[in-house]
N, C-alpha and C. Protein backbone atom coordinates (compact mmCIF):
# COMPACT_ATOMS: atom_id res chain seq x y z
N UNK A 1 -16.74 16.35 26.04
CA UNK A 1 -16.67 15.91 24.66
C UNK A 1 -15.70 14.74 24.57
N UNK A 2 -16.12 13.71 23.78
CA UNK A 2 -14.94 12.60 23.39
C UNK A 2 -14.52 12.94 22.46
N UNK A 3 -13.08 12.78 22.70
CA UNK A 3 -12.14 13.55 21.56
C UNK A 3 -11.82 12.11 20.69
N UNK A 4 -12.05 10.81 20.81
CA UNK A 4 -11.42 9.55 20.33
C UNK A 4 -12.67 8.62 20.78
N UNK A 5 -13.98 8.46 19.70
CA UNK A 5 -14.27 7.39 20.31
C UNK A 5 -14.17 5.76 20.02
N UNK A 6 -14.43 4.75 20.73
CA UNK A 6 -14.52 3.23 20.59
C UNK A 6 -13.96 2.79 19.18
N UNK A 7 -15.11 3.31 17.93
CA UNK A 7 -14.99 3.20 17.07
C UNK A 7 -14.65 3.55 16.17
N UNK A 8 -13.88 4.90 16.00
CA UNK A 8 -12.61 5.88 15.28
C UNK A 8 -11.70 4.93 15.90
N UNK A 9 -11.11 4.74 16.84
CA UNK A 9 -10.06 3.76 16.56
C UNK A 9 -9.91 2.28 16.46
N UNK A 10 -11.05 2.05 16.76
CA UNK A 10 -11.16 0.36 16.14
C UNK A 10 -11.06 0.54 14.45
N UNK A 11 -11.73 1.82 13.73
CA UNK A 11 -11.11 2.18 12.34
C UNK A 11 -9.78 2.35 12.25
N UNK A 12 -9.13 3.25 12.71
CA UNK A 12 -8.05 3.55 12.99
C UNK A 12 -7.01 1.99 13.01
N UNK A 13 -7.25 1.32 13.76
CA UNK A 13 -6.52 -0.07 14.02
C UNK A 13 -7.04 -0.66 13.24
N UNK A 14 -8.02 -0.99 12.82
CA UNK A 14 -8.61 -2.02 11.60
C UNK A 14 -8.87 -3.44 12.12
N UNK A 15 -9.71 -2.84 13.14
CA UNK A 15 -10.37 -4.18 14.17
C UNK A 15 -11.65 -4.22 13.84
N UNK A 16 -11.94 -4.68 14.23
CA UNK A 16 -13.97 -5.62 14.07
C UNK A 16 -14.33 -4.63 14.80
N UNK A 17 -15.49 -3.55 14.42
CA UNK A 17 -15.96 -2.45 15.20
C UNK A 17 -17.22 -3.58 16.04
N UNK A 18 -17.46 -4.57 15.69
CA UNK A 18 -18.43 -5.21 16.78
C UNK A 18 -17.92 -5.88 17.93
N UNK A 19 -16.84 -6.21 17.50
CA UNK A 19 -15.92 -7.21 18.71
C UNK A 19 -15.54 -6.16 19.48
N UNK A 20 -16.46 -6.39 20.90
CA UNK A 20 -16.04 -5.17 22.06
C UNK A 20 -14.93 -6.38 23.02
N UNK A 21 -14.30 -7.30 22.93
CA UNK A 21 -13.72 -8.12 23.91
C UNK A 21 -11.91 -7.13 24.20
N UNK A 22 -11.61 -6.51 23.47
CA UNK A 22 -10.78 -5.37 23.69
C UNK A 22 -11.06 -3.95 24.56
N UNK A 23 -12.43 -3.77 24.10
CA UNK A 23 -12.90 -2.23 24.66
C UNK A 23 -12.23 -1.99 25.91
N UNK A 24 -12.64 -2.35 27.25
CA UNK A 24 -11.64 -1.70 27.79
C UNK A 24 -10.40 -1.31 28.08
N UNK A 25 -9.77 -2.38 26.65
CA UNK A 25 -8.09 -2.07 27.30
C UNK A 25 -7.90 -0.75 26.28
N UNK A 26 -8.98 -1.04 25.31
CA UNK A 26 -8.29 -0.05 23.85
C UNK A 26 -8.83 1.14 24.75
N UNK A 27 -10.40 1.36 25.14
CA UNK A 27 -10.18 2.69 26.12
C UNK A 27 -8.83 3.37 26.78
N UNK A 28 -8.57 2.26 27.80
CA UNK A 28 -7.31 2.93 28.26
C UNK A 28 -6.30 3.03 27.71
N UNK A 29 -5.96 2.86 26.29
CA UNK A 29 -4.72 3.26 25.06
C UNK A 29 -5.71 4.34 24.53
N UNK A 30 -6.75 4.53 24.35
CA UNK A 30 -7.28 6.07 24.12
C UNK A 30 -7.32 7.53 24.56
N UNK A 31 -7.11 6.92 26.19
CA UNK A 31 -6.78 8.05 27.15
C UNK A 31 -5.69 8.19 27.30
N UNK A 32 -4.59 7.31 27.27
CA UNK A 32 -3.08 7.48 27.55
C UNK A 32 -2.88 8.39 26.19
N UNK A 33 -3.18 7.82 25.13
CA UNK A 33 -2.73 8.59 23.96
C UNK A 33 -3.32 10.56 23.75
N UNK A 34 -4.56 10.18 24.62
CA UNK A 34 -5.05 12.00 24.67
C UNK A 34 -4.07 12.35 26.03
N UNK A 35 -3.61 11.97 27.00
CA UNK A 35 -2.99 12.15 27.90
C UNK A 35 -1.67 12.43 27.27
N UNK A 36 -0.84 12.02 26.45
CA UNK A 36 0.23 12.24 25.90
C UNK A 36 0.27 13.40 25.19
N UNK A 37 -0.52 13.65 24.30
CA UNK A 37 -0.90 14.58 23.73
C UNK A 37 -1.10 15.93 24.46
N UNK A 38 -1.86 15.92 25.47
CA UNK A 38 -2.17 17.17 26.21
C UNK A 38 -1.20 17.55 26.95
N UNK A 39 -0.37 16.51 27.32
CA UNK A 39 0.90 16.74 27.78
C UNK A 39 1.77 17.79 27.44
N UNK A 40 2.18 16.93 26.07
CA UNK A 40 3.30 17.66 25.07
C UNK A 40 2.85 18.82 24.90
N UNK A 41 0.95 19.20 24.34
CA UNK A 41 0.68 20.34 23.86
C UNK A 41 0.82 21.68 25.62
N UNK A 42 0.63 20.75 26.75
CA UNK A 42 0.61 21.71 27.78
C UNK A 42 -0.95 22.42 27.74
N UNK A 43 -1.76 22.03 27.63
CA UNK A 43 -3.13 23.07 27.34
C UNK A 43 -3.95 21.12 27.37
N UNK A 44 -5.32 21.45 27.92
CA UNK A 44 -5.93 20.78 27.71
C UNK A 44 -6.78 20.07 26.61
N UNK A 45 -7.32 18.75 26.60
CA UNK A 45 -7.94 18.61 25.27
C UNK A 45 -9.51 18.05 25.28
N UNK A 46 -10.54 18.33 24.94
CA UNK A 46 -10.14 19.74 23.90
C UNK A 46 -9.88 21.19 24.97
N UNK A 47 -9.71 21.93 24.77
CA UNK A 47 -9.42 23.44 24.98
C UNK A 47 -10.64 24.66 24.32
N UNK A 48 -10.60 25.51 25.32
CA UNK A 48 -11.18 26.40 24.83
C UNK A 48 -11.12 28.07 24.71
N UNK A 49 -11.67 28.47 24.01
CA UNK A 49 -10.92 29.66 23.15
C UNK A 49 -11.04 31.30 24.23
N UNK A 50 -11.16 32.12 23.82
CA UNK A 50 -10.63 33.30 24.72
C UNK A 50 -12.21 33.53 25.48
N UNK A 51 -13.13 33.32 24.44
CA UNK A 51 -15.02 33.16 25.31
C UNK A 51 -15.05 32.15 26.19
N UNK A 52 -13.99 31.44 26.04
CA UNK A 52 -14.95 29.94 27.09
C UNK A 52 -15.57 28.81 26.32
N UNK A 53 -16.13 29.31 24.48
CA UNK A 53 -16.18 27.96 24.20
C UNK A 53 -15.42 27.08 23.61
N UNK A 54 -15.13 25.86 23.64
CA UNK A 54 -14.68 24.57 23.25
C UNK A 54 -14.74 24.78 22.01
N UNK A 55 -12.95 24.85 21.28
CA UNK A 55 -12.41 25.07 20.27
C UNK A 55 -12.91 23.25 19.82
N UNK A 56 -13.12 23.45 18.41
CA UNK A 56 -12.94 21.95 17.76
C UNK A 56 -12.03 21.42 17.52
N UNK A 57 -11.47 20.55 17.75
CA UNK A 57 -9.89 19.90 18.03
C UNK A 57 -9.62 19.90 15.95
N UNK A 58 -8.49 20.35 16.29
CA UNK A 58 -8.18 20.30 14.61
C UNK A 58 -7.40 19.13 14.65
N UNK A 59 -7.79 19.09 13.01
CA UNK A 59 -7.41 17.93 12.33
C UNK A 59 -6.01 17.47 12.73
N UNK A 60 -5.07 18.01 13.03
CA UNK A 60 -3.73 17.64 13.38
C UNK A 60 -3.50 16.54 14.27
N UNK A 61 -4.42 17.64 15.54
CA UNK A 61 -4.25 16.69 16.50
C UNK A 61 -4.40 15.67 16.50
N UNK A 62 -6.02 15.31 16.12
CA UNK A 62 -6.85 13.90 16.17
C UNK A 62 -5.58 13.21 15.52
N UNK A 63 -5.35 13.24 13.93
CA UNK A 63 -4.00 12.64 13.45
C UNK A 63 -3.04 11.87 14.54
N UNK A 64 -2.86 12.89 15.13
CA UNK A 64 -1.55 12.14 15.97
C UNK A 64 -2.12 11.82 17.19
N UNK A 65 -3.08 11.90 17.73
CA UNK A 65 -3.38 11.32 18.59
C UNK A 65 -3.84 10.09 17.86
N UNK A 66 -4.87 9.66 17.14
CA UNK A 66 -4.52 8.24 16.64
C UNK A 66 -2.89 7.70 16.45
N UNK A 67 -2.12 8.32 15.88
CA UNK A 67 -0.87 7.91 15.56
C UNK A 67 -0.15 7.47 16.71
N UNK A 68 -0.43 8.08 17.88
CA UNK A 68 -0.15 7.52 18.88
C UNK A 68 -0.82 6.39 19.58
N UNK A 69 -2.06 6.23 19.52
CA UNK A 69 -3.19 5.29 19.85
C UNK A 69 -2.12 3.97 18.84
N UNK A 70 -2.03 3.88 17.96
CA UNK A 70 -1.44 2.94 17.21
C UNK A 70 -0.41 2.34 17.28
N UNK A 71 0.74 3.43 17.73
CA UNK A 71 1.87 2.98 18.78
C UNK A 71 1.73 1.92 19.72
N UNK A 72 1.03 2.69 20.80
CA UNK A 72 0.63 2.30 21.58
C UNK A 72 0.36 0.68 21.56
N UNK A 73 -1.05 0.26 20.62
CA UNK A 73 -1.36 -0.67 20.78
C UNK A 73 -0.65 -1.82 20.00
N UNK A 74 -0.20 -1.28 18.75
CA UNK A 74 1.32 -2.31 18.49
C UNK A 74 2.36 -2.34 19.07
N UNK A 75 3.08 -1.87 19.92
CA UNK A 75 4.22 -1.80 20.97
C UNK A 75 3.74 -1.82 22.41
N UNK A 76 2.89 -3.05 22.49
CA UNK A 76 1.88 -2.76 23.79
C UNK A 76 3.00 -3.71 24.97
N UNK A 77 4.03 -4.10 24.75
CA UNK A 77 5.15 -4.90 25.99
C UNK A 77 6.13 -3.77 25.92
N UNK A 78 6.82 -3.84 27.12
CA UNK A 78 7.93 -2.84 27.86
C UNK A 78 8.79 -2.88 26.92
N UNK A 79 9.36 -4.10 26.13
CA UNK A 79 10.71 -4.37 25.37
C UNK A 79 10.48 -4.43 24.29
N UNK A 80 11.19 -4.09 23.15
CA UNK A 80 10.85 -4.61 21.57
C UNK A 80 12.29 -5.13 21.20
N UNK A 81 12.32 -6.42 21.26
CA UNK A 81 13.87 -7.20 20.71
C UNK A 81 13.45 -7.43 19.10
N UNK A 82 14.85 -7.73 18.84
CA UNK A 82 15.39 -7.79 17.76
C UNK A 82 15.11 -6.94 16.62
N UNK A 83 14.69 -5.52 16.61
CA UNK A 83 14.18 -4.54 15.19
C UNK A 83 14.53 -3.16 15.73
N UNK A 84 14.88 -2.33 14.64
CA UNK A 84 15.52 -1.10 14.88
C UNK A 84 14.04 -0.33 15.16
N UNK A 85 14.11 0.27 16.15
CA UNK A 85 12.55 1.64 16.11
C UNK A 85 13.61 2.85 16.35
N UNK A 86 12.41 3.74 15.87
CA UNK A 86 12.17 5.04 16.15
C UNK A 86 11.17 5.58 16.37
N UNK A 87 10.78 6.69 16.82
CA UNK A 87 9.71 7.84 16.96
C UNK A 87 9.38 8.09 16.06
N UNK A 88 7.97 8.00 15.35
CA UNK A 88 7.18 8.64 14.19
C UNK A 88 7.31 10.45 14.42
N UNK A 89 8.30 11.13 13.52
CA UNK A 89 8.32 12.70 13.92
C UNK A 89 7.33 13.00 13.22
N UNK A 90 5.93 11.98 12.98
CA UNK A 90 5.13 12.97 12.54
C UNK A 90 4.31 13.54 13.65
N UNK A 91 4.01 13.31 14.98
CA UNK A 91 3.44 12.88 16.34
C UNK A 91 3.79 14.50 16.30
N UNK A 92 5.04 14.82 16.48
CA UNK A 92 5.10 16.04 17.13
C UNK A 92 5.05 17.23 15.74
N UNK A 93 5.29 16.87 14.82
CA UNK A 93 4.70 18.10 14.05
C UNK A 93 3.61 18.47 13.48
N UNK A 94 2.44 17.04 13.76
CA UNK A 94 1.02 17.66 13.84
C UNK A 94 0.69 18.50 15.13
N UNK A 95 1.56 18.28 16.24
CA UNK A 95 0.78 18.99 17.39
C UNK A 95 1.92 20.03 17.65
N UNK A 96 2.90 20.19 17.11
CA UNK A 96 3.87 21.57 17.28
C UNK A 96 3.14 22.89 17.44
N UNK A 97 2.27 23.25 16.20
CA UNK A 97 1.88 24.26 15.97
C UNK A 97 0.40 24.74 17.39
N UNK A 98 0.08 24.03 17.74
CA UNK A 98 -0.98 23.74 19.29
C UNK A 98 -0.21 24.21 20.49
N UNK A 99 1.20 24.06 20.83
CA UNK A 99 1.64 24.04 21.95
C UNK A 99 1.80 25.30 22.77
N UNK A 100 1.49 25.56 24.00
CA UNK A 100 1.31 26.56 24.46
C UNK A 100 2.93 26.64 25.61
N UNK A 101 3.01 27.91 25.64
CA UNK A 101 3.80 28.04 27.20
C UNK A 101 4.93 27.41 27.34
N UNK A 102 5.72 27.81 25.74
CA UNK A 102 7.39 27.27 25.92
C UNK A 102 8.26 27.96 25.87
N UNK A 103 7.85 29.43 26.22
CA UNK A 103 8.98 30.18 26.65
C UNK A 103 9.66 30.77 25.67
N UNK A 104 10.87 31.62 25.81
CA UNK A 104 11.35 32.06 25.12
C UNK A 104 13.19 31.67 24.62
């Protein structure tokens, strides 16, 4: 299943869904950003439920996995001079409630 495709985040970014002269780089900011995600959550994405089938990724996630896709592709150089950043804490409290296997 594609959890993010081409054109959810060319919406998402608010690019020309016809202009493919990006596609492969925005692919690979699509996968880094589900890669980040599956990370943090520790469980794969999508995931599936105690039968074996493939839970539908809730709304949270997708959220922040775009939110990250967006990061991503506006902070796309190693350095950001001259402006204060931070971490969007919304990233991790759409996918808080997902996370598996953190112990006690």
């Amino acid at each position: 299943m594609t959890v993010l495709t081409l054109e959810d985040a060319k919406l998402h970014l608010r690019l020309e869904t016809g202009d493919t002269a990006e596609d492969a780089q925005l692919q690979g900011l699509i996968d880094a950003a589900v890669d980040y995600a599956r990370q943090f959550l520790n469980r794969p994405i999508p995931w599936a439920g105690d039968d074996g089938t493939e839970i539908p990724l809730p709304a949270s996630v997708r959220a922040a996995i775009l939110l990250i896709l967006g990061d991503l592709y506006e902070n796309r150089e190693g350095q950001i001079v001259g402006t204060i950043r931070a971490d969007n804490p919304a990233v991790e409290r759409l996918l808080h409630f997902y996370r598996v296997g953190l112990g006690v």
